[in-house]
Protein backbone atom coordinates (compact mmCIF):
# COMPACT_ATOMS: atom_id res chain seq x y z
CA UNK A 1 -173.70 -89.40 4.08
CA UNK A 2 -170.40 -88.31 2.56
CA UNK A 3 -169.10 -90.13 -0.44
CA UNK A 4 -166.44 -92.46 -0.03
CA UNK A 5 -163.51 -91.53 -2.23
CA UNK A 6 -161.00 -93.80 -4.10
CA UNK A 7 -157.57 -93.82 -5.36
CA UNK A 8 -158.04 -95.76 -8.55
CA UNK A 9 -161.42 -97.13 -10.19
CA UNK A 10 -159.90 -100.79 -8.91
CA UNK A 11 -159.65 -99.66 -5.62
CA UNK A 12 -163.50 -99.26 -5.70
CA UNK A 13 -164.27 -102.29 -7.20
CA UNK A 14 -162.25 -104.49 -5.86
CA UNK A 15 -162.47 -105.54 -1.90
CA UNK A 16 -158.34 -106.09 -0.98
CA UNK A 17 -155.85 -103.58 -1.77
CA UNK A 18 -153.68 -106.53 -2.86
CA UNK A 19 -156.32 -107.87 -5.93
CA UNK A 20 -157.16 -103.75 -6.98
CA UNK A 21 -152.98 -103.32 -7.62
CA UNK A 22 -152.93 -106.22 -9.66
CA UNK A 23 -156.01 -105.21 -11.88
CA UNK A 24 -154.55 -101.58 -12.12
CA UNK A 25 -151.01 -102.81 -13.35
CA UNK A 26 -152.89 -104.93 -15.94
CA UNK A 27 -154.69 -102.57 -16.92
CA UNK A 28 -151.88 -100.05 -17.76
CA UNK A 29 -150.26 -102.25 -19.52
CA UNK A 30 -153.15 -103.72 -21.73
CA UNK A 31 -153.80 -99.70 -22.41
CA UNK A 32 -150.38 -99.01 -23.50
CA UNK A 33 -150.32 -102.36 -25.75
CA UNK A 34 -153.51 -101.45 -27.39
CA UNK A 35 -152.03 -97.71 -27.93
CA UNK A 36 -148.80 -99.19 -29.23
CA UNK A 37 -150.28 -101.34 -31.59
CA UNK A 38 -153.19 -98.32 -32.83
CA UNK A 39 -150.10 -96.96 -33.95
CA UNK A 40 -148.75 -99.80 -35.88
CA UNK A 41 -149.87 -100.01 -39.85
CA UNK A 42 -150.98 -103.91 -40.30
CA UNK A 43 -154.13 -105.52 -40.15
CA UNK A 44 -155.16 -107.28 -36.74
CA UNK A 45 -153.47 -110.85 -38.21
CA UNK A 46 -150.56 -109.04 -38.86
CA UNK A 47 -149.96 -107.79 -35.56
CA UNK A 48 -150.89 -110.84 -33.97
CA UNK A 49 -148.07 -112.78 -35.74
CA UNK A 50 -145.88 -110.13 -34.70
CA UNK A 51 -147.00 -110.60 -30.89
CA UNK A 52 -146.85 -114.22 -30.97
CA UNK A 53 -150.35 -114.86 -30.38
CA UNK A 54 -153.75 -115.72 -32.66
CA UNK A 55 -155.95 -113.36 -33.70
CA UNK A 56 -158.81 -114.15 -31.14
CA UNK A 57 -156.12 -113.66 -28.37
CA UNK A 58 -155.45 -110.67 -29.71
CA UNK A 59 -159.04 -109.63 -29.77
CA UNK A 60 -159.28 -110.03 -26.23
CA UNK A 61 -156.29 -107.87 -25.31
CA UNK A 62 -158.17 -105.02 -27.82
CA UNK A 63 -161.28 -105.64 -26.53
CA UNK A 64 -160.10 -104.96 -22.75
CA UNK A 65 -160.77 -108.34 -21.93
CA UNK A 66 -158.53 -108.00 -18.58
CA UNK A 67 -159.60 -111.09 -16.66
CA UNK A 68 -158.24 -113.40 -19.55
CA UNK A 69 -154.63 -111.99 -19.27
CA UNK A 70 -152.51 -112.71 -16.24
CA UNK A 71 -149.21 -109.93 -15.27
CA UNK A 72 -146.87 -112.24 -17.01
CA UNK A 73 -148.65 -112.51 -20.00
CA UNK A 74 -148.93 -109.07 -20.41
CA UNK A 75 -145.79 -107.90 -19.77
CA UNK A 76 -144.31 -110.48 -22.15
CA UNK A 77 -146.93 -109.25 -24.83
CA UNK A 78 -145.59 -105.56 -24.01
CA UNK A 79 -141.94 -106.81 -24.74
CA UNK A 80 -142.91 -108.17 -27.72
CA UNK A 81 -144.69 -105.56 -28.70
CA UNK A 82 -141.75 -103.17 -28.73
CA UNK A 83 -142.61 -101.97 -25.08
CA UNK A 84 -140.15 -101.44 -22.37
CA UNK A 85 -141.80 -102.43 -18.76
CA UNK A 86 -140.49 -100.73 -15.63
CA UNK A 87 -142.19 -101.44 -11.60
CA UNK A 88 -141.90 -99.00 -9.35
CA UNK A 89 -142.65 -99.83 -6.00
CA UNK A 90 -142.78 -96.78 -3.20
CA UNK A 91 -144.88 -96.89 0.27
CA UNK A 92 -148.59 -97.08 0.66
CA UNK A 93 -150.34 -93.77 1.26
């Protein structure tokens, strides 16, 4: 049997297209949050004060805790996190 091959890890694991580009655009933006803040000096308290959030919410975001953050959420944490967000929407393949 040939292997089945898929755009995006999401694609695989989720059933509908429509879930899978939800979970991939939170996931690039919890990745770029976490590699913003990496590059921030500050412990985690610090940071989360600067986000707006506690420290346990800010746990989760680190700890890739996607199902606990919605879109919105995320893109207002980017903001705030000195993050500019741009969509780009094109045609599906």
């Amino acid at each position: 049997m040939k292997p089945k091959k898929y755009r995006s890890v999401w694609d695989a694991l989720e059933r509908d297209p429509e879930t899978a580009a939800n979970m991939k655009a939170r996931s690039e933006l919890m990745i770029a949050i976490q590699e913003r803040l990496d590059r921030q000096a500050g412990t985690q308290a610090e940071k989360a004060e600067r986000l707006g959030v506690s420290q346990p919410r800010l746990n989760d975001l680190l700890r890739g805790r996607i199902g606990k953050f919605s879109l919105d959420a995320l893109v207002n944490l980017a903001s705030r996190a000195g993050l500019r967000v741009a969509l780009q929407v094109r045609r599906a393949a």
